[in-house]
Protein backbone atom coordinates (compact mmCIF):
# COMPACT_ATOMS: atom_id res chain seq x y z
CA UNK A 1 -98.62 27.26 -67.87
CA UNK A 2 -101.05 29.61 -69.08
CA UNK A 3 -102.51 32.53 -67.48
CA UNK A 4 -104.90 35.08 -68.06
CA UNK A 5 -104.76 38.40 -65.50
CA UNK A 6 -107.71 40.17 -65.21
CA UNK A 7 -107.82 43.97 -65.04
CA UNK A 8 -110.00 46.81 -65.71
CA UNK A 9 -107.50 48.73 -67.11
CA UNK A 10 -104.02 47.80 -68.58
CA UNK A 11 -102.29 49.73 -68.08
CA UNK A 12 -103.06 52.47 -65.97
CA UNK A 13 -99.60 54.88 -64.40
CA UNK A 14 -100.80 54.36 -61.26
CA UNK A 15 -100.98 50.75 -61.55
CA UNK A 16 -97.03 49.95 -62.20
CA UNK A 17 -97.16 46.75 -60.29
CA UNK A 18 -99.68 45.40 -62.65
CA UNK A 19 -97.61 46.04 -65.39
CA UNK A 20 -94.55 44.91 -63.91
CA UNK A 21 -95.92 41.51 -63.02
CA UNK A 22 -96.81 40.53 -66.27
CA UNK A 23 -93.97 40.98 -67.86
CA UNK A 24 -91.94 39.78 -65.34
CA UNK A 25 -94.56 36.78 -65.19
CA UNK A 26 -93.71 36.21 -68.90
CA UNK A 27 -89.59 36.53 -68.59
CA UNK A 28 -89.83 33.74 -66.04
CA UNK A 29 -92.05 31.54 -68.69
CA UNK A 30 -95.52 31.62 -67.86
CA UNK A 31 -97.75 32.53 -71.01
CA UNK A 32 -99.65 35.58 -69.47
CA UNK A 33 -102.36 36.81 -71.32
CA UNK A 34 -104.12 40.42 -70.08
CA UNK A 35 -107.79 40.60 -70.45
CA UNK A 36 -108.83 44.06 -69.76
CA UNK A 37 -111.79 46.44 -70.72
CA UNK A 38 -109.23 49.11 -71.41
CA UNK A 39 -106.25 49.79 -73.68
CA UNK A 40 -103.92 52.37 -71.69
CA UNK A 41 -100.75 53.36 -72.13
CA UNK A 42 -100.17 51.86 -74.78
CA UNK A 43 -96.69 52.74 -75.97
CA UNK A 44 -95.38 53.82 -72.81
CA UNK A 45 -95.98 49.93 -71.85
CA UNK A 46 -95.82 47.81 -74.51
CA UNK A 47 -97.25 44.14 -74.57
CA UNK A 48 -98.38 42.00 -77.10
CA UNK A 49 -100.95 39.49 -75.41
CA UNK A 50 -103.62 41.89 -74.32
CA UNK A 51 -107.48 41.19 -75.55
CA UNK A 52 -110.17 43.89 -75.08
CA UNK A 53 -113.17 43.04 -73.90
CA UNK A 54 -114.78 46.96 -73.39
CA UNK A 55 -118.37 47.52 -71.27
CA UNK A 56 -121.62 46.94 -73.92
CA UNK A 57 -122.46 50.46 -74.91
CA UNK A 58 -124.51 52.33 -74.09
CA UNK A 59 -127.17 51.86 -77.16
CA UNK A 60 -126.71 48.12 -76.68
CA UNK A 61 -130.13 46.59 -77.24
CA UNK A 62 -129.76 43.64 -74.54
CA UNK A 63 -127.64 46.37 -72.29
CA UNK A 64 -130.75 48.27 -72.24
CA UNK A 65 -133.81 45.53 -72.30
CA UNK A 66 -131.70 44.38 -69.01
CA UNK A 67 -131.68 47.74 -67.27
CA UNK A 68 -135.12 48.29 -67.80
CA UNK A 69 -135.81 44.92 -65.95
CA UNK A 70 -133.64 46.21 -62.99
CA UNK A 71 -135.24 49.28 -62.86
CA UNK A 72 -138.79 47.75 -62.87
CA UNK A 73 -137.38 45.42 -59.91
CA UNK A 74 -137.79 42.51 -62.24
CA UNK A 75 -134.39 40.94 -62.47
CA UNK A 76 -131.13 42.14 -60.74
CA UNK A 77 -130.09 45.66 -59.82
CA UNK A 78 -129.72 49.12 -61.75
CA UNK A 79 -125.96 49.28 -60.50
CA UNK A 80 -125.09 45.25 -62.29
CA UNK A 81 -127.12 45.31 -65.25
CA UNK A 82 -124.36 45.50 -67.75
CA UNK A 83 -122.55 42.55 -65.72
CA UNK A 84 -124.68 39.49 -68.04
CA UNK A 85 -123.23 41.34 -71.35
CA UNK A 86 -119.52 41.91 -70.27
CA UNK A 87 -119.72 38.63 -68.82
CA UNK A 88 -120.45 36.85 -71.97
CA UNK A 89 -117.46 39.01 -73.73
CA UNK A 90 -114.97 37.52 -71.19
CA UNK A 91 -116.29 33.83 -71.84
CA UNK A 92 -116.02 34.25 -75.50
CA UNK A 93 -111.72 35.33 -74.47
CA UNK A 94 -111.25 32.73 -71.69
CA UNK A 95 -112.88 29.80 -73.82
CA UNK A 96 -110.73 30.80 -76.36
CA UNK A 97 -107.44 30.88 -74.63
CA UNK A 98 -107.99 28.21 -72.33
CA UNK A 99 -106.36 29.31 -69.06
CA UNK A 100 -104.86 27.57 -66.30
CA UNK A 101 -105.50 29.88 -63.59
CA UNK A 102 -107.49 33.19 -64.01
CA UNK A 103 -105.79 35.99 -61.57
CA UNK A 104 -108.29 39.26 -61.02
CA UNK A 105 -106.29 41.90 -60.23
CA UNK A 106 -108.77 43.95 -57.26
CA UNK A 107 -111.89 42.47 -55.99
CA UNK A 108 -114.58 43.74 -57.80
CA UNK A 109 -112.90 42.18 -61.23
CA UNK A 110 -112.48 39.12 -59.20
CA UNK A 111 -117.08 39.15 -58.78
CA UNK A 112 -116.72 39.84 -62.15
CA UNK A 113 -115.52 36.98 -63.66
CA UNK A 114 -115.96 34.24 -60.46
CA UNK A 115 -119.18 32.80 -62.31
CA UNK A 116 -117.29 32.21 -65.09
CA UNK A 117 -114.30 30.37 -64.07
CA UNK A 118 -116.53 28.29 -61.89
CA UNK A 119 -118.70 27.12 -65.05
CA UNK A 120 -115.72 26.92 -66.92
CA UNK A 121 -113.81 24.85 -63.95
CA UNK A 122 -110.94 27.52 -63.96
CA UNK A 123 -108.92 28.26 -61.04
CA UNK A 124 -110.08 31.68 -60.12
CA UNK A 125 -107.18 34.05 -57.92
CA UNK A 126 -107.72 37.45 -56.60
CA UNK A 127 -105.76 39.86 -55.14
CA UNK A 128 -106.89 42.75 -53.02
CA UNK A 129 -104.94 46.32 -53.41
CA UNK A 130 -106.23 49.18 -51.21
CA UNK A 131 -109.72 50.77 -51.98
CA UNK A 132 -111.11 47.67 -53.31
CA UNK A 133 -110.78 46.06 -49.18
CA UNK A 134 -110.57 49.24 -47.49
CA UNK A 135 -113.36 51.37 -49.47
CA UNK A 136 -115.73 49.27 -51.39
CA UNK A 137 -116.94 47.31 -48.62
CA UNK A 138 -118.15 49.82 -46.23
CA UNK A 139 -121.06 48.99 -49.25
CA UNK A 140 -123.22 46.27 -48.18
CA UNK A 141 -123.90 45.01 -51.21
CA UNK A 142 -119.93 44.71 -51.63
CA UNK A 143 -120.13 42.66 -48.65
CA UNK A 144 -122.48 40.50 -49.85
CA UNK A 145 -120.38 40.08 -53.20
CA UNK A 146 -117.28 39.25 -51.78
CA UNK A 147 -118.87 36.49 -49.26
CA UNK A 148 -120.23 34.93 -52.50
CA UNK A 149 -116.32 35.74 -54.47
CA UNK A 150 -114.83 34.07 -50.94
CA UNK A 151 -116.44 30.61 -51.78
CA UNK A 152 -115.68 30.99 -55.74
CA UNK A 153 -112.26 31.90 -55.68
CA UNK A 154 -109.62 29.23 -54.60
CA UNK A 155 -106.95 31.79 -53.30
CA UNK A 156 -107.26 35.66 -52.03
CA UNK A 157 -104.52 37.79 -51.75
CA UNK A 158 -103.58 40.75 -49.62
CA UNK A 159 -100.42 43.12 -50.76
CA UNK A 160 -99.95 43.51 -47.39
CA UNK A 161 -100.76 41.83 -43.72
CA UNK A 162 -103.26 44.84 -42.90
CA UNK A 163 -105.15 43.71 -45.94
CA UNK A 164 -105.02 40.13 -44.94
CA UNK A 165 -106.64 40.74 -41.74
CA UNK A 166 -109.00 43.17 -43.21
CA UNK A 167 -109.96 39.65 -45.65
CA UNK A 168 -110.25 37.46 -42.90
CA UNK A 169 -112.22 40.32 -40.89
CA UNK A 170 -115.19 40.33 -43.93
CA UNK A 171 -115.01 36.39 -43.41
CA UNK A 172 -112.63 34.69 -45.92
CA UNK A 173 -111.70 31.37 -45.44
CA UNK A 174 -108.31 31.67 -43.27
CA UNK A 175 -106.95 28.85 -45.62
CA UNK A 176 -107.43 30.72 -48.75
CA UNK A 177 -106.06 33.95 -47.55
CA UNK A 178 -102.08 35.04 -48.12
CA UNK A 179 -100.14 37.75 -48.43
CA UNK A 180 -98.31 38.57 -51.48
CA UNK A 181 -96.59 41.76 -51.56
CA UNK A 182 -96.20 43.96 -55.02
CA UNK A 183 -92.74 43.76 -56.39
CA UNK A 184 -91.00 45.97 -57.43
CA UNK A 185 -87.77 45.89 -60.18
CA UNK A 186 -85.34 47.55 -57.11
CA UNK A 187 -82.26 47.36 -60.02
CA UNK A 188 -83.63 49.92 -61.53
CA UNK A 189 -82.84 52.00 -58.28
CA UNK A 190 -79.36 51.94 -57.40
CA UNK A 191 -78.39 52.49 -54.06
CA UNK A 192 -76.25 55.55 -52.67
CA UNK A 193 -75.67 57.01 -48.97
CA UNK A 194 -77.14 59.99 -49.12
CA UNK A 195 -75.02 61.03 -46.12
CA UNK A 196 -72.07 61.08 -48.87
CA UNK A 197 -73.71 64.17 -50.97
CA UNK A 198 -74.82 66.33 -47.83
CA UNK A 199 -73.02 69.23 -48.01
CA UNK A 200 -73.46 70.43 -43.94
CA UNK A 201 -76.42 72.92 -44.51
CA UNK A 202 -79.29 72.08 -46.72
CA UNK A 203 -81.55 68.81 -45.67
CA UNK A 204 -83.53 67.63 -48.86
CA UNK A 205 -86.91 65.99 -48.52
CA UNK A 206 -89.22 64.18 -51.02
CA UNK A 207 -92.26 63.00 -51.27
CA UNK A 208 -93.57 61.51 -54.59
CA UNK A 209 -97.23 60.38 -55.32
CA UNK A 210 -100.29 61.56 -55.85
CA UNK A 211 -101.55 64.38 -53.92
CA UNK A 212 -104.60 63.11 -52.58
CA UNK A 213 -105.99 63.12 -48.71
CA UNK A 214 -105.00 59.78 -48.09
CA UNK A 215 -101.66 60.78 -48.80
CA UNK A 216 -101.73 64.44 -46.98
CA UNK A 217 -99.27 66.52 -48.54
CA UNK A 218 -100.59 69.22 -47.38
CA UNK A 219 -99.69 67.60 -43.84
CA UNK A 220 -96.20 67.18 -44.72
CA UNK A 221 -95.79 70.67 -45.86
CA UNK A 222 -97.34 71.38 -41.95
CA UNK A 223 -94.62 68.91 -40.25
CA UNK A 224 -91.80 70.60 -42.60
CA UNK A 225 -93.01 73.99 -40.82
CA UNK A 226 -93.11 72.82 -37.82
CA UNK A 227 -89.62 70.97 -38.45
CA UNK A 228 -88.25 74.23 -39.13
CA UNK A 229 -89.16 76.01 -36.39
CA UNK A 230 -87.77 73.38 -34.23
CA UNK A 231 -84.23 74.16 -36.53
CA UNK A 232 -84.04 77.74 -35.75
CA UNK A 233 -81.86 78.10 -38.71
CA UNK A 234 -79.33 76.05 -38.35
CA UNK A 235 -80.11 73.45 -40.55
CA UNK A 236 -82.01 74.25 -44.08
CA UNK A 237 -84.86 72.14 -44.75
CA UNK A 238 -86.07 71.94 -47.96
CA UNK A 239 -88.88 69.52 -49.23
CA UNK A 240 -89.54 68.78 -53.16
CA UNK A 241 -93.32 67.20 -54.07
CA UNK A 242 -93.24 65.35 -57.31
CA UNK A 243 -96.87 64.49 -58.54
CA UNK A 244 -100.54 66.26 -59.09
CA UNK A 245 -103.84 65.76 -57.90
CA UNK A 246 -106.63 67.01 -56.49
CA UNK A 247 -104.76 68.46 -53.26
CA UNK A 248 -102.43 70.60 -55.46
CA UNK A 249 -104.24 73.97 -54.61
CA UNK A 250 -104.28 72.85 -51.24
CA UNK A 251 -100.21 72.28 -50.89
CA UNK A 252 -99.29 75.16 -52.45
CA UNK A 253 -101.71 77.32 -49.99
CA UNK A 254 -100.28 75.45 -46.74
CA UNK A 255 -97.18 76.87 -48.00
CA UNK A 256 -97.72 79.98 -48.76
CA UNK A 257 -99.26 80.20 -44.79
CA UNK A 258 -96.34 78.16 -43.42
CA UNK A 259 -93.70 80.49 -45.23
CA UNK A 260 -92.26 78.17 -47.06
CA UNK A 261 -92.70 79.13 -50.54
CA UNK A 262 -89.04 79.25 -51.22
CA UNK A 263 -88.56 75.91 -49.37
CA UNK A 264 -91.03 73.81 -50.42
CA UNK A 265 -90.93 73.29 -54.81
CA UNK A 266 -94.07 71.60 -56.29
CA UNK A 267 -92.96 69.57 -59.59
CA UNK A 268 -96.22 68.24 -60.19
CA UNK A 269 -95.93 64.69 -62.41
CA UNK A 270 -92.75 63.62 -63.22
CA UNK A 271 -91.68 60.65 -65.10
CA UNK A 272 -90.46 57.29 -63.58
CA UNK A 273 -86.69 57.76 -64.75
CA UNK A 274 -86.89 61.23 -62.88
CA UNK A 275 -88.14 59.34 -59.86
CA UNK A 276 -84.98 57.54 -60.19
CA UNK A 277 -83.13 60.84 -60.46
CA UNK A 278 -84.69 62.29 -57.51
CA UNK A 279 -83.86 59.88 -55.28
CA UNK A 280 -80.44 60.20 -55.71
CA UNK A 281 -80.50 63.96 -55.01
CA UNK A 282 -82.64 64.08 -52.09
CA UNK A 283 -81.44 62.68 -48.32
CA UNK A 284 -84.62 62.11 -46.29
CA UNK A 285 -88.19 60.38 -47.83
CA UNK A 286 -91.20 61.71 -46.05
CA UNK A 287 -95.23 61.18 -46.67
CA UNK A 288 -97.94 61.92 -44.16
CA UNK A 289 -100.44 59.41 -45.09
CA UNK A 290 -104.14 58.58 -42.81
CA UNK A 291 -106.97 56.52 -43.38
CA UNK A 292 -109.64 59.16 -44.21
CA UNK A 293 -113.71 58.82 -44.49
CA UNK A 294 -114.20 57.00 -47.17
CA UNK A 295 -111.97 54.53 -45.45
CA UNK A 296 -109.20 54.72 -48.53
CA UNK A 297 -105.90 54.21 -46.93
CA UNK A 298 -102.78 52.94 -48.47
CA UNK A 299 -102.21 49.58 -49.54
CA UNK A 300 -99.01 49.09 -49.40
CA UNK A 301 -97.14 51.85 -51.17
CA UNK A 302 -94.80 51.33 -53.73
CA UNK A 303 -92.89 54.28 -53.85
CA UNK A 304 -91.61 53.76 -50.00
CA UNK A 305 -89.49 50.30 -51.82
CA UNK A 306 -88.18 52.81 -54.21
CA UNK A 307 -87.13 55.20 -51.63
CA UNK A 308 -85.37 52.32 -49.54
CA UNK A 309 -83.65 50.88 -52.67
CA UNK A 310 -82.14 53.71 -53.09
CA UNK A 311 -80.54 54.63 -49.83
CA UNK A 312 -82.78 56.64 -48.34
CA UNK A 313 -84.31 56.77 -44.41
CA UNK A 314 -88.11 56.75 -44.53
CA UNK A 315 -90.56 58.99 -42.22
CA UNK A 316 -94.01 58.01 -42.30
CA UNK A 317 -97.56 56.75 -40.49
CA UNK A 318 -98.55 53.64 -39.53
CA UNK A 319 -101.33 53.78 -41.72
CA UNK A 320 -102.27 50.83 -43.51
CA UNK A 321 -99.93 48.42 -45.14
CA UNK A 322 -96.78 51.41 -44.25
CA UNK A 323 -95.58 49.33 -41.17
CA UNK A 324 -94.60 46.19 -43.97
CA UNK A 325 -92.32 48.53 -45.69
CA UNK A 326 -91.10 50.45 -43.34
CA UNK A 327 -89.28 48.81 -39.98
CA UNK A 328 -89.08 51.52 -37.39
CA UNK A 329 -86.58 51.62 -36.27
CA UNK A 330 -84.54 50.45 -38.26
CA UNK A 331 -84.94 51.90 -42.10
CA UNK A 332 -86.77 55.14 -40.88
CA UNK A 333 -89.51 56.08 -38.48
CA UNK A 334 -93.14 55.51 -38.10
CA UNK A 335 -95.48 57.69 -36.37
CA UNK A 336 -99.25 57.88 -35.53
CA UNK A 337 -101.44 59.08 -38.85
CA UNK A 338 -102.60 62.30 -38.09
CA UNK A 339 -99.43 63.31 -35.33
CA UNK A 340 -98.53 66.21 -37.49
CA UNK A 341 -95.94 66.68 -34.47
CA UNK A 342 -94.50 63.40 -34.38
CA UNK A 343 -93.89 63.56 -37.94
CA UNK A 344 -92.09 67.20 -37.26
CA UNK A 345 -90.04 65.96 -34.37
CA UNK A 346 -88.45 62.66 -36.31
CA UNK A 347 -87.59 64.88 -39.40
CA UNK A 348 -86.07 67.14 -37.30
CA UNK A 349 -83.90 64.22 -35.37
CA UNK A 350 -82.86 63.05 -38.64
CA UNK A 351 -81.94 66.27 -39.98
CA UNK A 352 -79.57 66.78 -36.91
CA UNK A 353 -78.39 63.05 -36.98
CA UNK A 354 -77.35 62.61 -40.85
CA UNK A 355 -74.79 60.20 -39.24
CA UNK A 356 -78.16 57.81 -39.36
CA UNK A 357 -78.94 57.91 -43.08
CA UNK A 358 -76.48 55.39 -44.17
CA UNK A 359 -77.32 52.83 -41.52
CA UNK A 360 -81.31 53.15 -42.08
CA UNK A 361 -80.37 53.35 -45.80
CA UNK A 362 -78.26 50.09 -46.14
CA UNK A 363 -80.92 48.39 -43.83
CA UNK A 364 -83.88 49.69 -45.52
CA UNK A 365 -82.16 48.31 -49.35
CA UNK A 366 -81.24 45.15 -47.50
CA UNK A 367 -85.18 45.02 -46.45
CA UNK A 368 -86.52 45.45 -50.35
CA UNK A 369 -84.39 43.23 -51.62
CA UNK A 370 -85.49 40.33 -49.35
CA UNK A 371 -89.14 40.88 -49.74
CA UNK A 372 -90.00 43.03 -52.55
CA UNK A 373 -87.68 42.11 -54.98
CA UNK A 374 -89.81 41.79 -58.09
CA UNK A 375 -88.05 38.53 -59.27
CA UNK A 376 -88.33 36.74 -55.98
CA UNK A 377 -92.25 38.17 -55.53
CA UNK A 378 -93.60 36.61 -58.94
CA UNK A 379 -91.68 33.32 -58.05
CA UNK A 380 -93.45 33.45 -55.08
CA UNK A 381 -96.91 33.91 -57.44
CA UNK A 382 -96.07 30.99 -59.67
CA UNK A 383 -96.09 29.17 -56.44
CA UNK A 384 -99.42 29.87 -55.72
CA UNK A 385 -100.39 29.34 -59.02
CA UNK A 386 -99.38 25.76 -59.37
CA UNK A 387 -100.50 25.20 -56.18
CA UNK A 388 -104.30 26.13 -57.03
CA UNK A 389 -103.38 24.25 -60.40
CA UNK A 390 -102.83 21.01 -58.30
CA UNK A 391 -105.35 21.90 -55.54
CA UNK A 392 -102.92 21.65 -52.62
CA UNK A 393 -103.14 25.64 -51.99
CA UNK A 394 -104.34 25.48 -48.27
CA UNK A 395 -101.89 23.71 -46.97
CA UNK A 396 -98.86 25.46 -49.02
CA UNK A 397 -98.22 27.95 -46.42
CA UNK A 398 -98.51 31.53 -46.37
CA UNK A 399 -96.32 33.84 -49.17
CA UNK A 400 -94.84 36.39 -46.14
């Protein structure tokens, strides 16, 4: 079977599970093609069947003829006139390769290309990610976009259930909507009790993403504060951020008016095989995230699988698609977004309670491996692509 995966950028850091599914798509036989407008990372992630197909530029004569038609009001709008041109670029690629199914990887790639694999007769698959369900379509003209994608497309995915119902809430068709979480290669985490390297004092946190508001770090640092006060010294908290962003400035100042300069290290970006490392040195995974104004919340979050394949107890919200990775409960705690004090008060009982950190632990690796287990996930996806293949996808059953 031959596929083609559509993205707008391959491959992009913060798009692992992109990456990761296409070349675990292609160890488990399917010829997976990438058709992207962007090269990116290039020998970080190396892969051999990936065709360019960049935006007309800017001097482009029919890029420009068309523009000045939207801007008269004659044809289309300002905002799509270089659609027609990158469309035809992505015709010339598909016709050539001759795809079974076409999977667009976030919905606006997925309005892309959905005129296309309906001329061509092409199965068309899309998958929905975080901004491009949560954000784009406080837009009414995203609205109207996806209603039209909704009837093109013969499957729509959601990484999570909060996604689903946030498809079905625009108005797909119930019997085209799954859910399909990211996976995630867990080996390459390997599991420890981090009960087993506590030394009786000092209570390591970590957080590791990008430090954005939807994430609020600068949150965290707040609950770690109020954490400690709760300790009265007798247990040493100390959290490490790995990752950069905009909120950077931000962190660091929270500290510096919490105290905690000496308690709280910033290691901006770090590498994926110091991820890896970090895990096993820390005891307790924390992250503060909250659906914000722009309506970006998370997803799903990868790096809350990575956490629980390696051992450790999760505290987070119940923000987005958190509550399908994390069980509270069981492999950590969940508490309201924005309940800077709830947050404070269950890293404080797990601080006191490090008897707890090998139970959540082995409960929140037993967790990833039955439903985010890279291998098992893209089976899962072949599924769905054979199904669409043979037209039986509505009644195959749902992917949870």
């Amino acid at each position: 079977m031959r596929v083609v995966q559509l993205c707008e950028a391959f491959s992009r850091s913060s798009e692992t599970f992109i990456y990761d599914t296409v070349t675990e798509l292609d160890r488990q036989g399917v010829d997976c093609h990438v058709l992207t407008m962007n090269r990116a990372n290039e020998e970080e992630r190396r892969y051999e069947k990936v065709h360019l197909a960049p935006w007309p530029e800017p001097w482009n004569l029919a890029r420009l003829w068309r523009r000045a038609l939207a801007t008269l009001g004659i044809v289309g709008d300002v905002d799509t006139h270089k659609w027609p041109g990158l469309r035809a670029r992505f015709r010339r690629h598909l016709e050539r390769l001759d795809p079974d199914v076409v999977h667009a990887q976030f919905g606006p790639m997925g309005v892309l290309v959905a005129p296309l694999t309906e001329a061509l007769d092409t199965p068309l698959i899309v998958t929905f990610h975080g901004y491009d369900i949560s954000v784009l379509p406080q837009n009414k003209k995203t609205r109207r976009r996806y209603r039209i994608l909704f009837k093109k497309a013969d499957a729509l995915i959601g990484v999570s259930k909060h996604n689903r119902d946030k498809l079905l809430a625009l108005g797909a068709p119930e019997e085209k909507v799954r859910v399909l979480h990211n996976g995630t290669r867990i080996e390459d985490f390997t599991y420890s009790n981090p009960s087993t390297r506590f030394e009786g004092r000092k209570v390591k946190l970590l957080f590791v993403g990008r430090l954005v508001r939807v994430k609020s770090p600068v949150d965290l640092v707040d609950a770690v504060g109020m954490a400690r006060n709760q300790m009265n010294g007798k247990v040493d908290l100390h959290l490490t951020i790995a990752g950069d962003g905009p909120e950077s400035n931000s962190v660091r100042q929270q500290a510096q008016h919490r105290e905690l300069q000496d308690q709280v290290d910033c290691l901006g970006r770090v590498s994926h095989d110091e991820v890896q490392r970090l895990m096993k040195r820390h005891h307790i995974y924390a992250q503060h995230s909250k659906k914000i104004n722009s309506g970006a919340e998370e997803g799903l979050g990868v790096t809350f699988i990575e956490a629980q394949a390696s051992g450790l107890p999760v505290v987070a919200t119940r923000s987005g698609g958190i509550p399908d990775v994390v069980v509270d409960g069981e492999t950590g705690y969940l508490v309201p977004e924005r309940d800077v004090e709830a947050m404070a008060n269950r890293i404080v009982y797990l601080a006191r309670h490090p008897d707890k950190w090998g139970e959540m632990g082995r409960a929140g690796r037993r967790h990833v491996e039955e439903n985010f287990n890279l291998t098992s996930q893209v089976e899962k996806l072949i599924e769905i692509y054979e199904s669409v293949r043979r037209n039986t996808f509505a009644i195959s059953g749902n992917c949870v």
